[in-house]
PDB file of N, CA and C in Angstrom:
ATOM      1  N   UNK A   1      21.423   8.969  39.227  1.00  0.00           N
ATOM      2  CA  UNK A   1      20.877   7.771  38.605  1.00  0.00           C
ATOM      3  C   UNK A   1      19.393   7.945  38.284  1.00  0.00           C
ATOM      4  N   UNK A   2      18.845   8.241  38.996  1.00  0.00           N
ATOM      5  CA  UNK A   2      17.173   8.931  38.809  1.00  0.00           C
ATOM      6  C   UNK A   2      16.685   9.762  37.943  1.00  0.00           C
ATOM      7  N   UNK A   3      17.770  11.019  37.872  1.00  0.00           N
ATOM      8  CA  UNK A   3      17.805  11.718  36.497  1.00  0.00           C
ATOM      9  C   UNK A   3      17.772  11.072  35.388  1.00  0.00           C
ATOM     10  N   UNK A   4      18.928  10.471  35.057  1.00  0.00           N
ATOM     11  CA  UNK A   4      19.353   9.539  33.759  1.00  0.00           C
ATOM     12  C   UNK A   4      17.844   8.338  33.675  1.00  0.00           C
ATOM     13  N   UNK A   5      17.597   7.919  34.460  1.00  0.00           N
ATOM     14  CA  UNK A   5      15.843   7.453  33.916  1.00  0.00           C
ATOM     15  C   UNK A   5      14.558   8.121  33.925  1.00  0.00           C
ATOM     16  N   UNK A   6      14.951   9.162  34.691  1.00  0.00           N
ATOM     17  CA  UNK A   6      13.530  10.146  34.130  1.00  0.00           C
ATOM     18  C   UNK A   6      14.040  11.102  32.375  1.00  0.00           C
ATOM     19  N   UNK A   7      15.194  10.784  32.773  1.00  0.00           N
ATOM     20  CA  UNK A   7      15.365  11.499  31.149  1.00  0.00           C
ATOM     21  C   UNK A   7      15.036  10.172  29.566  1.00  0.00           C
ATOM     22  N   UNK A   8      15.665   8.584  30.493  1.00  0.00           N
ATOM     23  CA  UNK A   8      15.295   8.061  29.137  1.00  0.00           C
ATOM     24  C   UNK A   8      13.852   8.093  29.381  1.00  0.00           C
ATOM     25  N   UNK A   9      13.081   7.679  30.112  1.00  0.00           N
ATOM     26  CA  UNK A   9      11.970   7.595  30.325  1.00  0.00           C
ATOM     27  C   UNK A   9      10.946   8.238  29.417  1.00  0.00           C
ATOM     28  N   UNK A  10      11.363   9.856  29.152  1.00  0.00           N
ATOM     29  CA  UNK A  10      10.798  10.954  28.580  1.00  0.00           C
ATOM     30  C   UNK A  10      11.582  10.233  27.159  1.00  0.00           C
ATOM     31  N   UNK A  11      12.388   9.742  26.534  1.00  0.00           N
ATOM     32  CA  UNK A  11      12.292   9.774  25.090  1.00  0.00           C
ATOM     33  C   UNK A  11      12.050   8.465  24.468  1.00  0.00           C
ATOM     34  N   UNK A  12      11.643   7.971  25.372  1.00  0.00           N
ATOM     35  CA  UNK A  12      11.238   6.825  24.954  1.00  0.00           C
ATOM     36  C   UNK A  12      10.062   6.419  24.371  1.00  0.00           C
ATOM     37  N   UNK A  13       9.339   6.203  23.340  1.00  0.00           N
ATOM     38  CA  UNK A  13       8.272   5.847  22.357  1.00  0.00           C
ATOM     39  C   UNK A  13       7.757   4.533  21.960  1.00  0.00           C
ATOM     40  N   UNK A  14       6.708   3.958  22.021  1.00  0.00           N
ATOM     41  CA  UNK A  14       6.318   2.870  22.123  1.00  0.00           C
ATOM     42  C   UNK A  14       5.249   3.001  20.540  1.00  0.00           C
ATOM     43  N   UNK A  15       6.217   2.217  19.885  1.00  0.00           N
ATOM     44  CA  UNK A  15       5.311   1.993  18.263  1.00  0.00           C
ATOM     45  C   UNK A  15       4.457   0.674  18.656  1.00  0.00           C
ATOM     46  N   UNK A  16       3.573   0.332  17.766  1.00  0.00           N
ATOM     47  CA  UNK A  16       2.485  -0.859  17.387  1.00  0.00           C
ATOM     48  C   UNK A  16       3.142  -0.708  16.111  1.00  0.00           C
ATOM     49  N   UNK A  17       3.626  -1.975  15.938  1.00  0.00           N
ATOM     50  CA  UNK A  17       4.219  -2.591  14.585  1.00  0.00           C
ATOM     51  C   UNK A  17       2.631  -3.245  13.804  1.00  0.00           C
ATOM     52  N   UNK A  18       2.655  -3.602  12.953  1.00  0.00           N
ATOM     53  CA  UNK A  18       1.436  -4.679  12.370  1.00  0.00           C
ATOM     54  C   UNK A  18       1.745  -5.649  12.888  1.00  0.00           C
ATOM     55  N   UNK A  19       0.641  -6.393  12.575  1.00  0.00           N
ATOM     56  CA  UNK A  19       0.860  -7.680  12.790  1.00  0.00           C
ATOM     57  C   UNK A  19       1.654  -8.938  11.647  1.00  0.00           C
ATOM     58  N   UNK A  20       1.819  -9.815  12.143  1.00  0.00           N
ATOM     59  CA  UNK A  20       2.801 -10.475  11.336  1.00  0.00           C
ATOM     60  C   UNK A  20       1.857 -11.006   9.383  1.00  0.00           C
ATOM     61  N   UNK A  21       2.916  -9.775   9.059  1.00  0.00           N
ATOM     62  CA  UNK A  21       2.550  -9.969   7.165  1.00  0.00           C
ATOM     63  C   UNK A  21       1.267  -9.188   6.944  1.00  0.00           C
ATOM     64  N   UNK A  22       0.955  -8.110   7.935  1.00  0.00           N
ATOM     65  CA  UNK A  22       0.216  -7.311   7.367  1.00  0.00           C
ATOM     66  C   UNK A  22       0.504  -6.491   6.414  1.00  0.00           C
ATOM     67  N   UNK A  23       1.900  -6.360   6.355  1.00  0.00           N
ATOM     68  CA  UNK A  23       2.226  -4.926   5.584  1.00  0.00           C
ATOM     69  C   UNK A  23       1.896  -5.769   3.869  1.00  0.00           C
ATOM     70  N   UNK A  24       2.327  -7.163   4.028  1.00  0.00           N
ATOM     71  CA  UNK A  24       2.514  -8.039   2.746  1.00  0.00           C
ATOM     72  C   UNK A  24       1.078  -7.787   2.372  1.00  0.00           C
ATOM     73  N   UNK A  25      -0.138  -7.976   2.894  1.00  0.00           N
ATOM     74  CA  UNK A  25      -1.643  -8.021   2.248  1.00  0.00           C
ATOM     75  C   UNK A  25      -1.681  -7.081   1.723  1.00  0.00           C
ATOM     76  N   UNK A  26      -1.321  -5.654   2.417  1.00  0.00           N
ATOM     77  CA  UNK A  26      -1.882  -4.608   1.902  1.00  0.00           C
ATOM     78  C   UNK A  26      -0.595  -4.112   0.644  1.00  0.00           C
ATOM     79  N   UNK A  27       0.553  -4.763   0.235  1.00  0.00           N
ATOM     80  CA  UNK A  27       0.874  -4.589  -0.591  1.00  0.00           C
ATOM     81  C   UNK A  27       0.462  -5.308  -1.814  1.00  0.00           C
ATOM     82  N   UNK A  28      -0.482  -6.634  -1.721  1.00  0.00           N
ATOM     83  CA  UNK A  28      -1.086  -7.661  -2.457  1.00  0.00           C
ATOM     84  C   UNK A  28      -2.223  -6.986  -3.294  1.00  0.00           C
ATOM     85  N   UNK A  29      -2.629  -5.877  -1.638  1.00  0.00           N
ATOM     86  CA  UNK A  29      -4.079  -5.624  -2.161  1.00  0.00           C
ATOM     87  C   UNK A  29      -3.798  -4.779  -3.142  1.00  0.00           C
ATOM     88  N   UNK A  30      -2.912  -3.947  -2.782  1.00  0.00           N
ATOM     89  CA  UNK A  30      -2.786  -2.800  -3.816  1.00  0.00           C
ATOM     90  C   UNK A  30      -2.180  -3.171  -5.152  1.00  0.00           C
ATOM     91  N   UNK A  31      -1.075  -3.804  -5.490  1.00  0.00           N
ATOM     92  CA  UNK A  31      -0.736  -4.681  -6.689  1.00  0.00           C
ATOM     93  C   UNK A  31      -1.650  -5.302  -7.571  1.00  0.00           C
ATOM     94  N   UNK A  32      -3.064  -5.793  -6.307  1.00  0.00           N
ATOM     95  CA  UNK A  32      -4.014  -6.451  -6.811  1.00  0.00           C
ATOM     96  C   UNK A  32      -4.493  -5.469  -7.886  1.00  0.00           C
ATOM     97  N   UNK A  33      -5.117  -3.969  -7.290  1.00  0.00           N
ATOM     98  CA  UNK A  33      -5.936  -3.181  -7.620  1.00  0.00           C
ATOM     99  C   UNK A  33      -5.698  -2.846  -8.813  1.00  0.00           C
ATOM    100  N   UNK A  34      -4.278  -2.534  -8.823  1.00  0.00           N
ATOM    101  CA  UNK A  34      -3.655  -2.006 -10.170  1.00  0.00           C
ATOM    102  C   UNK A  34      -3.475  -2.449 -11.354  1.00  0.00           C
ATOM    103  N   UNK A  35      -3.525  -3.823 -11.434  1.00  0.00           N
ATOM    104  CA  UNK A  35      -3.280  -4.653 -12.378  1.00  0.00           C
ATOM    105  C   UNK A  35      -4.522  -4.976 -12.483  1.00  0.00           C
ATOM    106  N   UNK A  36      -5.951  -4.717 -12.438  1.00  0.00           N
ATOM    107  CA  UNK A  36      -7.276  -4.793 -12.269  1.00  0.00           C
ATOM    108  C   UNK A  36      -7.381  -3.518 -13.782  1.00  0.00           C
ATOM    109  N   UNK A  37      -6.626  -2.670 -12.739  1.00  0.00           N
ATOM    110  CA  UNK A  37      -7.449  -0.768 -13.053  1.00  0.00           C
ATOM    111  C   UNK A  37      -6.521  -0.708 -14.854  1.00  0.00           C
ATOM    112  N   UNK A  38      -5.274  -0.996 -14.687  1.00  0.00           N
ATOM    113  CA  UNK A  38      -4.434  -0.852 -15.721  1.00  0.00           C
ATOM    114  C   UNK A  38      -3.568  -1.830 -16.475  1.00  0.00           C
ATOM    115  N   UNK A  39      -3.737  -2.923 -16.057  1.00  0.00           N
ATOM    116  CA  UNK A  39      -3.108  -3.879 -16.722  1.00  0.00           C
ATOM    117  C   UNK A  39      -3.815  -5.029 -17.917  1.00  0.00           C
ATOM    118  N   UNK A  40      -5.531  -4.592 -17.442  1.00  0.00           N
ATOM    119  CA  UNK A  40      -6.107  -6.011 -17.508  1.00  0.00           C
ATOM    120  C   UNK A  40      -7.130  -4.852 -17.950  1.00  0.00           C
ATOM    121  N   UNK A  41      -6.929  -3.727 -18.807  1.00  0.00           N
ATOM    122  CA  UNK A  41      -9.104  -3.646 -18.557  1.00  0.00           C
ATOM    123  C   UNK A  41      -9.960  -3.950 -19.451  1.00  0.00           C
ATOM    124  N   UNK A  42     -10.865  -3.829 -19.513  1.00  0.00           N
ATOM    125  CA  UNK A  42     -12.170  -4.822 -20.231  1.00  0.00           C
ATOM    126  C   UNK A  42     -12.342  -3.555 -21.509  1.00  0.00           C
ATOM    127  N   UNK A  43     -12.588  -4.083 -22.796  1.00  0.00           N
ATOM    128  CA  UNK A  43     -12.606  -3.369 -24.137  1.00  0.00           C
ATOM    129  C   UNK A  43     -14.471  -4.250 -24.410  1.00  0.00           C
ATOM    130  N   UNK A  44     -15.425  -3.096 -23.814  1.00  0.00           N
ATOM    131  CA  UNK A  44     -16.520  -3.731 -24.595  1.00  0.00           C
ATOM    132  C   UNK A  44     -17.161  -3.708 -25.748  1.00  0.00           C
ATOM    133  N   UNK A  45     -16.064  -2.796 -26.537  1.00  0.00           N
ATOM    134  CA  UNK A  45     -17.042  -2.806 -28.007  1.00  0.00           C
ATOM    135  C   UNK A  45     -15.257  -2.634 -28.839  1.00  0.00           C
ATOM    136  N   UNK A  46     -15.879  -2.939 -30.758  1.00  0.00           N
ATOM    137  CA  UNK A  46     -14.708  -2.649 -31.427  1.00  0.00           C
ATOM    138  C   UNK A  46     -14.161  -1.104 -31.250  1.00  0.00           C
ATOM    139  N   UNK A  47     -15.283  -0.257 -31.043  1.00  0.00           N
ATOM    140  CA  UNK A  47     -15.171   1.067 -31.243  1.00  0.00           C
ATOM    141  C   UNK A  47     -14.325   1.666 -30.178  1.00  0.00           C
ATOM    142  N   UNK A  48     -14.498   1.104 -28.677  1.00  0.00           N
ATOM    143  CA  UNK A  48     -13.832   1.363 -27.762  1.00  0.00           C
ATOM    144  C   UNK A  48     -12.287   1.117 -27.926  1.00  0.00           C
ATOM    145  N   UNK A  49     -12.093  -0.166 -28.568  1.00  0.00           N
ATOM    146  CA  UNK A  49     -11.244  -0.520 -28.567  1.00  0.00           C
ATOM    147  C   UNK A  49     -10.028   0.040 -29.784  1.00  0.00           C
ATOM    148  N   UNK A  50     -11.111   0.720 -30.571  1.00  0.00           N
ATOM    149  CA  UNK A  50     -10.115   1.343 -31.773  1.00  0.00           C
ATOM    150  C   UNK A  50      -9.724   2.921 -31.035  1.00  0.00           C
ATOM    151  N   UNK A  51     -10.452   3.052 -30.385  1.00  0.00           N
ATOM    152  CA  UNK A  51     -10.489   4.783 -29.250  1.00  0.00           C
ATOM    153  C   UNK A  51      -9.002   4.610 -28.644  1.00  0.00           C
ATOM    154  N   UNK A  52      -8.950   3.580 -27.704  1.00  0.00           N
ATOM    155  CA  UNK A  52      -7.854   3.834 -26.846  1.00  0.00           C
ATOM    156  C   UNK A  52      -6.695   3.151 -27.613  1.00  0.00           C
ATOM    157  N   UNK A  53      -6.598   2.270 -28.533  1.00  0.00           N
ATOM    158  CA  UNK A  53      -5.032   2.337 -29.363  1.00  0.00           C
ATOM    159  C   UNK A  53      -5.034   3.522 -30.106  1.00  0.00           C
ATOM    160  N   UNK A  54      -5.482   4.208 -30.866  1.00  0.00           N
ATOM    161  CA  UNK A  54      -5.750   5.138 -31.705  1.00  0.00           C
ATOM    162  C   UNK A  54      -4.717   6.271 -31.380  1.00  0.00           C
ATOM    163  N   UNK A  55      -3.308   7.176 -32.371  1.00  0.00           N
ATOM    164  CA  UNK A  55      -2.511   7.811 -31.744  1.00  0.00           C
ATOM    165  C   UNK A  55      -3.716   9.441 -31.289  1.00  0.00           C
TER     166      UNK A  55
END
């Protein structure tokens, strides 16, 4: 009987989960970022703006 709990004992692993809806922010944040970097970006002149449609 002593065996069999020094053996689970040894495979047993103790995670730290996040905390509740952390994983959700940092998927917010990053969604955030992207739609910042590539969805939305700022055209400050005509010239710029004829550059990046341009084939």
């Amino acid at each position: 009987m002593a065996k069999a709990k020094e053996h689970r004992t040894k495979k047993l692993k103790i995670h730290h989960s996040p905390k509740h809806s952390s994983w959700l922010n940092i998927a917010e944040i990053e969604l955030s970022a992207m739609t910042r970097q590539w969805l939305n970006p700022r055209i400050r002149d005509l010239h710029t703006l004829k550059s990046e449609i341009a084939p």
